[in-house]
C-alpha atoms as a PDB file:
ATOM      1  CA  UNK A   1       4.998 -20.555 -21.226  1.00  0.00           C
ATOM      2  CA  UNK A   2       6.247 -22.652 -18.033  1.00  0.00           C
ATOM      3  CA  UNK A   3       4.022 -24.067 -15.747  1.00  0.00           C
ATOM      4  CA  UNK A   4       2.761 -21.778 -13.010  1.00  0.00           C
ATOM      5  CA  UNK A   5       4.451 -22.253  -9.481  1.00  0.00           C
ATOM      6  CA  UNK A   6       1.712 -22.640  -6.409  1.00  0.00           C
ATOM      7  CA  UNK A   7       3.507 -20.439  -3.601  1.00  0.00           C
ATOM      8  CA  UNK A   8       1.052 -21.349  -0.685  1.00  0.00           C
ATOM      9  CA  UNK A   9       2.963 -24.544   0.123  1.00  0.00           C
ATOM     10  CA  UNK A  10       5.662 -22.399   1.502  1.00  0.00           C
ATOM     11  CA  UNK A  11       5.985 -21.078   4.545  1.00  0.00           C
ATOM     12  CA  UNK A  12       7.496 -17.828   3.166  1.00  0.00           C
ATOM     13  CA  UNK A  13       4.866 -17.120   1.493  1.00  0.00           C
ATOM     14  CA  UNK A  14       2.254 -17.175   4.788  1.00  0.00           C
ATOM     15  CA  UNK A  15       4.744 -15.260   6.607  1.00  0.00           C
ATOM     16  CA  UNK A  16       4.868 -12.745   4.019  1.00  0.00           C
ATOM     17  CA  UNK A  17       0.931 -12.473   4.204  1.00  0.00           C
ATOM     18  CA  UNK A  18       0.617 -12.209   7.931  1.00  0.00           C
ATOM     19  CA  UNK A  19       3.594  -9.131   7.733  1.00  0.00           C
ATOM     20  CA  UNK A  20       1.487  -7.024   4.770  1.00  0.00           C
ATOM     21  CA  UNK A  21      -1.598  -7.727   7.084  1.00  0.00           C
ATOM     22  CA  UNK A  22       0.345  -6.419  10.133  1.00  0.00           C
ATOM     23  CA  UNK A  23       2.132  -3.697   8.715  1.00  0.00           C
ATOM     24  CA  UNK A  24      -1.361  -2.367   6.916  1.00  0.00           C
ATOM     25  CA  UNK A  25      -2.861  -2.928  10.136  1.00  0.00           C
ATOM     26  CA  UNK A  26      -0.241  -0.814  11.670  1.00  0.00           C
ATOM     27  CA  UNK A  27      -1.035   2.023   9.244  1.00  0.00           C
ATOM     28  CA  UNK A  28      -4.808   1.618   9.736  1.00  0.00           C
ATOM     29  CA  UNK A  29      -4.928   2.037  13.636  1.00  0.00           C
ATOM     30  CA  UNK A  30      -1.716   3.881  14.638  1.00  0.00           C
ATOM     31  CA  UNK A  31      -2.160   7.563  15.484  1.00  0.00           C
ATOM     32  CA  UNK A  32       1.533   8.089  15.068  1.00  0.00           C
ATOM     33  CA  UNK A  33       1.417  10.639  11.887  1.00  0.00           C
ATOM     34  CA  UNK A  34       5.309  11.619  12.182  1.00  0.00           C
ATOM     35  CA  UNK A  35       6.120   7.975  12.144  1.00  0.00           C
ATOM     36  CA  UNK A  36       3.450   6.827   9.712  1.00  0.00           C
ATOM     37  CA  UNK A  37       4.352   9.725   7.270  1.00  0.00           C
ATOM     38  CA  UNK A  38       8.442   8.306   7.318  1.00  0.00           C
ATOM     39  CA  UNK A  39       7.412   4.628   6.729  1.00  0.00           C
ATOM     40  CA  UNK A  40       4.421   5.041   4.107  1.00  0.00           C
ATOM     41  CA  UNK A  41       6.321   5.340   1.048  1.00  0.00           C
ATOM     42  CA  UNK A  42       9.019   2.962   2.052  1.00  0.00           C
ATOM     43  CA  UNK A  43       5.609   0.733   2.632  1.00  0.00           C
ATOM     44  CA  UNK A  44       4.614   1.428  -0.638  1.00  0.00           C
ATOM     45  CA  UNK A  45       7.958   0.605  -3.014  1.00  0.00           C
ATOM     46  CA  UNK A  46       8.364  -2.118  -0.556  1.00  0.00           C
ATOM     47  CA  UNK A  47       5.404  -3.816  -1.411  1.00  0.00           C
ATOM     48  CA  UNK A  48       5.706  -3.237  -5.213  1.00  0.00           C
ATOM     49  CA  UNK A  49       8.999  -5.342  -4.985  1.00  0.00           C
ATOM     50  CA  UNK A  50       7.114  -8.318  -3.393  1.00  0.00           C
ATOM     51  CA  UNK A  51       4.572  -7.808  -5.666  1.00  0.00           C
ATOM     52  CA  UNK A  52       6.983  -7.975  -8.798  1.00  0.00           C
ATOM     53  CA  UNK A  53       8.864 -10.863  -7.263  1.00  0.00           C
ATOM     54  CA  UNK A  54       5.653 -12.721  -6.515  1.00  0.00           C
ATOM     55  CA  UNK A  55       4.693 -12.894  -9.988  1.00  0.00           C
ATOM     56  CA  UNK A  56       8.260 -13.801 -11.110  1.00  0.00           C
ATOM     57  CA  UNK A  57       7.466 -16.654  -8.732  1.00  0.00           C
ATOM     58  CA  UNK A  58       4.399 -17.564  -9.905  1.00  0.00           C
ATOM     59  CA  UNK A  59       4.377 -16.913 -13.458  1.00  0.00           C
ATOM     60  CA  UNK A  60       7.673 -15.408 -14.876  1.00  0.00           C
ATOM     61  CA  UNK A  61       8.723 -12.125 -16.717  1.00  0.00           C
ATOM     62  CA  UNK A  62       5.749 -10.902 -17.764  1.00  0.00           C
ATOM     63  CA  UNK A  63       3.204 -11.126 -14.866  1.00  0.00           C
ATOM     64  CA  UNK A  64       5.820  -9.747 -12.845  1.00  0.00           C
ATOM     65  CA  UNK A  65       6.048  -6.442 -15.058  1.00  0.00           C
ATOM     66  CA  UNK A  66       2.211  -6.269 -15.053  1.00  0.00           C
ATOM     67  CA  UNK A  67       1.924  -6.569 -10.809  1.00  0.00           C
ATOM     68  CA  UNK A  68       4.863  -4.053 -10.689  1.00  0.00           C
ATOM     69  CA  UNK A  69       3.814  -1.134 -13.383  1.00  0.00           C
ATOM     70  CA  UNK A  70      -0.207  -1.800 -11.817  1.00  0.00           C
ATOM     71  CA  UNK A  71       1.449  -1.390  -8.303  1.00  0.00           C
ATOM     72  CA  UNK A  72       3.370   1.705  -9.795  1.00  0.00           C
ATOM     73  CA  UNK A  73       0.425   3.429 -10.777  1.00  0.00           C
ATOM     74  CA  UNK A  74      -1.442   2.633  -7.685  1.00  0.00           C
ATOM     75  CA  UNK A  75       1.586   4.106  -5.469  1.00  0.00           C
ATOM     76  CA  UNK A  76       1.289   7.525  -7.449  1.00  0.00           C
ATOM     77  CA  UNK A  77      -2.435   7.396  -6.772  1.00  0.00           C
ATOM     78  CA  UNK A  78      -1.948   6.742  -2.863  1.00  0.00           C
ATOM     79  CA  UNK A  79       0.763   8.954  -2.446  1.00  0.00           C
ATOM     80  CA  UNK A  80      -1.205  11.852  -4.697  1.00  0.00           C
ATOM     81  CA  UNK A  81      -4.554  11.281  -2.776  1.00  0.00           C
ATOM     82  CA  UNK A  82      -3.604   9.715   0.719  1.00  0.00           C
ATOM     83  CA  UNK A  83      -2.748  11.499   3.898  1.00  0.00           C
ATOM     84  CA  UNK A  84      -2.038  11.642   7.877  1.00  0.00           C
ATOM     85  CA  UNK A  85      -4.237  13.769   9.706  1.00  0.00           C
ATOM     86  CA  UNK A  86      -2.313  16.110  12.377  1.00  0.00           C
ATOM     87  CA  UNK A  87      -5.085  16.371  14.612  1.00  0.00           C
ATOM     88  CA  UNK A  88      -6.418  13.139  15.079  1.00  0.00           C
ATOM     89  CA  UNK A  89      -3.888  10.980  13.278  1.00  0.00           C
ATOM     90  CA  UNK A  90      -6.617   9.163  11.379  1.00  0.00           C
ATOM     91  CA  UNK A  91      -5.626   7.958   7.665  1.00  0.00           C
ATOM     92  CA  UNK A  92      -7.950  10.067   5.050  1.00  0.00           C
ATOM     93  CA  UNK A  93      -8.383   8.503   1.763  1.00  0.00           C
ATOM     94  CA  UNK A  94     -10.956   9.080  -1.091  1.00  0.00           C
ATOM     95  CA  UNK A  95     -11.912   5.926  -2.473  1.00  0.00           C
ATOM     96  CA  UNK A  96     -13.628   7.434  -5.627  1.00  0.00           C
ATOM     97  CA  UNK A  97     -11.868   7.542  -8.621  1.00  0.00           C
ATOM     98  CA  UNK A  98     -13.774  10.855 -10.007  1.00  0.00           C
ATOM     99  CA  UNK A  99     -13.591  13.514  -6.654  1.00  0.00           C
ATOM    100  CA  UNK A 100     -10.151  14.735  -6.026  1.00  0.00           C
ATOM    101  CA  UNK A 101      -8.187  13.878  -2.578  1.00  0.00           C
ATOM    102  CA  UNK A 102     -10.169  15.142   0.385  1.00  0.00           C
ATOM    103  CA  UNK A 103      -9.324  18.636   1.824  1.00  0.00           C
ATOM    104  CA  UNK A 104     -10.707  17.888   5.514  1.00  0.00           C
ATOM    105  CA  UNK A 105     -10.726  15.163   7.560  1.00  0.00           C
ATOM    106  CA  UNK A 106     -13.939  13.061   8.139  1.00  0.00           C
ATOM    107  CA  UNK A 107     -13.407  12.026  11.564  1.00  0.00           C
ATOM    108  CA  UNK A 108     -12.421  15.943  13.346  1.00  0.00           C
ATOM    109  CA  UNK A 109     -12.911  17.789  10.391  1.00  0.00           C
ATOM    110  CA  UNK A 110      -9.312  19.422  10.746  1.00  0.00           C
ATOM    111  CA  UNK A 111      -8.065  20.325   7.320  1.00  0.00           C
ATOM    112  CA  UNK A 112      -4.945  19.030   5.241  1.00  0.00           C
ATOM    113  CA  UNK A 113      -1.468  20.638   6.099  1.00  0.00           C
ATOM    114  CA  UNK A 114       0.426  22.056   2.869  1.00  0.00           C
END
């Protein structure tokens, strides 16, 4: 195995981190469902690709399968579980991994569209 690149001398690589914290940050306090619902999955496959490439970087072939099929699995989860409330435009999530996605909003209480 090759030696193991250190990506935070690069510049890239910060700017990379303060754009994931800004976009999440974005989907965290915007109230904008219409737009938030377009740009979420793009988000998501968008971020699996920087994840795979990051541990190409890093490590090679094989950490960047793991971050990419972990990141995978994680995208089906959010996009199964995770969703844009029409009243408030609040994102509802379930963080527990044994209840099902949540059928009402905890902020208004306004249930999920079909």
């Amino acid at each position: 195995m090759g030696v193991m690149h250190d990506p935070s001398n690069s510049w890239l690589f910060w700017a990379l981190v303060v754009a994931v914290f800004a976009v999440s940050a974005f989907f965290r306090v915007s109230r904008n469902t219409a737009l938030k619902r377009r740009w979420w999955p793009i988000w998501l496959w968008t971020t699996t690709v920087l994840f795979g490439v990051f541990g190409w970087y890093v490590a090679g072939v094989l950490l960047a399968l793991l971050l990419t099929v972990a990141s995978v699995l994680l995208n089906w989860r959010l996009l199964k579980w995770m969703w844009f409330c029409d009243h408030c435009g609040k994102t509802v999530r379930s963080y527990s991994l044994l209840d099902g996605p949540l059928t009402s909003c905890p902020s208004c209480g306004a249930g999920r569209a079909a």
